[in-house]
Structure formats: structure tokens, C-alpha cells
N, C-alpha and C. Protein backbone atom coordinates (compact mmCIF):
# COMPACT_ATOMS: atom_id res chain seq x y z
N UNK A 1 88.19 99.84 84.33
CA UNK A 1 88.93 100.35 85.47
C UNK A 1 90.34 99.77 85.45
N UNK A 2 91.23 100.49 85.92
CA UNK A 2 92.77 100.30 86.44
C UNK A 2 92.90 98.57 86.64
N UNK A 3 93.54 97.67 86.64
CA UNK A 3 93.75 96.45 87.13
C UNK A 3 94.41 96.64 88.29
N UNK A 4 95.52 97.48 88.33
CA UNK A 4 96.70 98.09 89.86
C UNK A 4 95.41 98.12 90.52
N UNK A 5 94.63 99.05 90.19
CA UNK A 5 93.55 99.81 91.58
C UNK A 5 93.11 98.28 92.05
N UNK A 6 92.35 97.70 91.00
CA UNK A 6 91.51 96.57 91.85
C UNK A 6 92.35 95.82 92.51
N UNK A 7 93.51 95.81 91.86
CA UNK A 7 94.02 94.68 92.98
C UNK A 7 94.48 95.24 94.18
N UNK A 8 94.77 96.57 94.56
CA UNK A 8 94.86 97.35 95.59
C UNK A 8 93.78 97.12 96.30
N UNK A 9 92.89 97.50 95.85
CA UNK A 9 91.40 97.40 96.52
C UNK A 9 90.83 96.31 97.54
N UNK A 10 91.17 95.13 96.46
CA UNK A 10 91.15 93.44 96.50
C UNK A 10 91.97 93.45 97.67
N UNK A 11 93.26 93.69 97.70
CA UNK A 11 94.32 93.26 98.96
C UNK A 11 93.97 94.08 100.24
N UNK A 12 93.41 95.66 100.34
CA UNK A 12 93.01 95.89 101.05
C UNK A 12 92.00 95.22 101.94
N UNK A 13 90.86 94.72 100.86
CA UNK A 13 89.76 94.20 101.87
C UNK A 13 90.09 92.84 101.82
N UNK A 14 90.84 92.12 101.67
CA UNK A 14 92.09 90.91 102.19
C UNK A 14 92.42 91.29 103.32
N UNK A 15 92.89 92.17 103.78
CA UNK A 15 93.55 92.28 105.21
C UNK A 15 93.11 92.64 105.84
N UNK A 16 92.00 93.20 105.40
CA UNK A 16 90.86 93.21 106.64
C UNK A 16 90.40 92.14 107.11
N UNK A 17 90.36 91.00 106.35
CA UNK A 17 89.60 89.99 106.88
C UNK A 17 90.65 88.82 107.24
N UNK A 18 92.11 89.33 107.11
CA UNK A 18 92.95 88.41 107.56
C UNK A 18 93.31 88.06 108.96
N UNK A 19 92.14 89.32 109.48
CA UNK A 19 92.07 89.04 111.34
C UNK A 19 91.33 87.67 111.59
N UNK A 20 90.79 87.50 110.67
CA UNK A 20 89.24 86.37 110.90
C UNK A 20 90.32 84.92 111.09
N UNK A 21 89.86 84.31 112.81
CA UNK A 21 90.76 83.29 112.65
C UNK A 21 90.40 82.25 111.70
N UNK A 22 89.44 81.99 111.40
CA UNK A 22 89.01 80.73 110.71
C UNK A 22 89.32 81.22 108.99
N UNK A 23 90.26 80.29 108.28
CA UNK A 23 90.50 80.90 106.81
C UNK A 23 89.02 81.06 105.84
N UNK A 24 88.65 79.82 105.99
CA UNK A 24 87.18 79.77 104.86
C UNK A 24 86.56 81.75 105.25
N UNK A 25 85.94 81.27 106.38
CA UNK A 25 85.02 82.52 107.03
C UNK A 25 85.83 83.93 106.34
N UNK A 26 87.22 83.66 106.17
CA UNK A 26 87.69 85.12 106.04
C UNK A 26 87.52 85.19 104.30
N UNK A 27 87.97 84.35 103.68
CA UNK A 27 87.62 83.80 102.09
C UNK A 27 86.19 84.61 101.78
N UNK A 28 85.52 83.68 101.99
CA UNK A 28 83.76 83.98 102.30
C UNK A 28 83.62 85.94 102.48
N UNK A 29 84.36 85.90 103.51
CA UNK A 29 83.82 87.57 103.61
C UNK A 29 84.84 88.78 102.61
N UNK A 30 85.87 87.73 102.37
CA UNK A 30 85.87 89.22 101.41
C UNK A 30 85.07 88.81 99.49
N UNK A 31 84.70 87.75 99.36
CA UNK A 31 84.30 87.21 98.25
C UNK A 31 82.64 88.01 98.58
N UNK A 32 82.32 88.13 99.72
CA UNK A 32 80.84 88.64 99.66
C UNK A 32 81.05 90.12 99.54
N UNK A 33 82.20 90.94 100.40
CA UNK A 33 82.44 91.84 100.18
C UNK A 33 82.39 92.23 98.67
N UNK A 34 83.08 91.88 97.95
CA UNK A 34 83.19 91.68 96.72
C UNK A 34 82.00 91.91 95.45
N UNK A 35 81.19 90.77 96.25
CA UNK A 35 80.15 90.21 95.54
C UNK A 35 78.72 91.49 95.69
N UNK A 36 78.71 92.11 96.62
CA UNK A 36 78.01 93.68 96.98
C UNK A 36 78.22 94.75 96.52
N UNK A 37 79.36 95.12 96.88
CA UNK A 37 80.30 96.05 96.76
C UNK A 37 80.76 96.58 95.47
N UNK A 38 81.03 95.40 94.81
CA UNK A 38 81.83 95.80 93.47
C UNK A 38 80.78 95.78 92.75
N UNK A 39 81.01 96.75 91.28
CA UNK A 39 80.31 97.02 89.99
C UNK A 39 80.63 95.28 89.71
N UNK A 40 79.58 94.77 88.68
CA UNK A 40 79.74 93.56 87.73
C UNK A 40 80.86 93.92 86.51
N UNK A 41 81.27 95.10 86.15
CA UNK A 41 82.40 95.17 85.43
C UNK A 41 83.97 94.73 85.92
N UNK A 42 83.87 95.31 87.40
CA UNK A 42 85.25 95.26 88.30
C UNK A 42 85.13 93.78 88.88
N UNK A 43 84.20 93.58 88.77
CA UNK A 43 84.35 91.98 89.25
C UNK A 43 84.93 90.74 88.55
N UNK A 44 84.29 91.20 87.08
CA UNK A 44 84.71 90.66 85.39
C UNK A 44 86.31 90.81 85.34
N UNK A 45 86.28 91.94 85.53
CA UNK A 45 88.08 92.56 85.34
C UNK A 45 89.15 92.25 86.40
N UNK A 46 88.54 91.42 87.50
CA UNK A 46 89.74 91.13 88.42
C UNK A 46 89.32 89.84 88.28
N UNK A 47 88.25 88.75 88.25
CA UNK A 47 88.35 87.29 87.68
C UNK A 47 88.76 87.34 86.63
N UNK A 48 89.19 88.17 85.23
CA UNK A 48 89.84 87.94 84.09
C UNK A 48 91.46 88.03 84.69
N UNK A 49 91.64 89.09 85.47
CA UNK A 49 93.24 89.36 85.84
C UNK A 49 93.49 87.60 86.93
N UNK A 50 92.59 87.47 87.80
CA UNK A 50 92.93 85.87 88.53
C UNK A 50 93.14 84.76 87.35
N UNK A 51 92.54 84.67 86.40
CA UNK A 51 92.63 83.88 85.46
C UNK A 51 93.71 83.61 84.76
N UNK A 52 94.41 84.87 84.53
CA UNK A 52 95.89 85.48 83.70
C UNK A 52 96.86 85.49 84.80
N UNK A 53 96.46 84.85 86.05
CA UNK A 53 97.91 84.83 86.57
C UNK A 53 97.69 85.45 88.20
N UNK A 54 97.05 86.41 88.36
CA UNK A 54 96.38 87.18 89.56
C UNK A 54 97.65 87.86 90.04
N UNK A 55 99.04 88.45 89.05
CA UNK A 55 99.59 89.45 90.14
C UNK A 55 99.39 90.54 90.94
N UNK A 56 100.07 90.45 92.11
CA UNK A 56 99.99 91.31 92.91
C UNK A 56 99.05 91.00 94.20
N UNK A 57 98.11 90.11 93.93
CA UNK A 57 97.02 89.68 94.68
C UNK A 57 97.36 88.94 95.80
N UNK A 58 97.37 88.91 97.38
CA UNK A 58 97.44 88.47 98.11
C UNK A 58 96.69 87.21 97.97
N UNK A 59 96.82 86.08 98.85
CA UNK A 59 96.53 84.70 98.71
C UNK A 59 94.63 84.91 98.94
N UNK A 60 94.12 85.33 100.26
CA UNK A 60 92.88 85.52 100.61
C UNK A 60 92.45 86.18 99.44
N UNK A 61 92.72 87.14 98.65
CA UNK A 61 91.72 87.83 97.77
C UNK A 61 91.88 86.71 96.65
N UNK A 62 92.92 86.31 96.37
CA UNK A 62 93.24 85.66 95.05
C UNK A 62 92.39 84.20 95.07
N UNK A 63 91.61 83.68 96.48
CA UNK A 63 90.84 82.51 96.51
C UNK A 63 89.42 83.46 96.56
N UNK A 64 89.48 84.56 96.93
CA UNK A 64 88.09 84.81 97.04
C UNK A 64 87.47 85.35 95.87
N UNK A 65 88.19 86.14 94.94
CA UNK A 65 87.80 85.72 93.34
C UNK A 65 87.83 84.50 92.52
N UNK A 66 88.68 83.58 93.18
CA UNK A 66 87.98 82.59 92.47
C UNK A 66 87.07 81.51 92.69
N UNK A 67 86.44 82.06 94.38
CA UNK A 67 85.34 81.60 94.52
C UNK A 67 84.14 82.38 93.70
N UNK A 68 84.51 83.36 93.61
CA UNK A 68 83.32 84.36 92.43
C UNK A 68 83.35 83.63 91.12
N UNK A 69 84.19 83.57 90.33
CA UNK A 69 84.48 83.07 89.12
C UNK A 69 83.48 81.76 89.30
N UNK A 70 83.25 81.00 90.46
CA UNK A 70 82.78 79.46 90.64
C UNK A 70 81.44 79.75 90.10
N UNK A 71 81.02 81.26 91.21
CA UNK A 71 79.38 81.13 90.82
C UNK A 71 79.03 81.62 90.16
């Protein structure tokens, strides 16, 4: 898949959860989002793009893949 798209994707459901006052809780939910949601390929392909640098990626998505990458 596209790297642009995912990280579109990624920043979208970032700002959804950038209402969440507490940071972890908002981390957490888009990393679970993530973790459901996404194919195991697109998940591979945006922890390889966080790895290489993560442009484009808002701060919340860019910790919440690399809380994926952890597990």
C-alpha cells in the first residue's frame, strides 16, 4: 500500500483521539485502533516508514506506532 495513504490514515485517526484529555489514553487508542483495524501488512509498512524517519506523521500517531513496533 501507498506510504502517503497510511500516513493520512494514521494522522486522521490521530486527531480523532487528540480530543482525549489524558495523552497516554489517546496514544493507547489510536495504537489499538491500529492494532484491529489495520491489515498486518499496513501495519509492517508504517512501523518500517516510523523507523526511516516517520514523515508526515503527527506526534500521537508517530508514538502510537511505535508502541506497535514494542509488541
Amino acid at each position: 500500500m501507498n506510504v502517503e495513504k497510511l500516513v493520512r490514515m494514521a494522522n486522521d485517526i490521530g486527531h480523532f483521539f487528540q480530543a482525549e484529555p489524558d495523552h497516554q489514553t489517546a496514544v493507547d487508542g489510536v495504537a489499538n485502533r491500529l492494532k484491529r483495524f489495520w491489515d498486518p501488512r499496513m501495519r509492517r509498512e508504517i512501523i518500517a516508514h516510523v523507523q526511516g524517519g516517520g514523515a508526515g506523521l503527527i506526534d500521537i500517531a508517530r508514538e502510537a506506532v511505535l508502541k506497535l513496533a514494542k509488541q
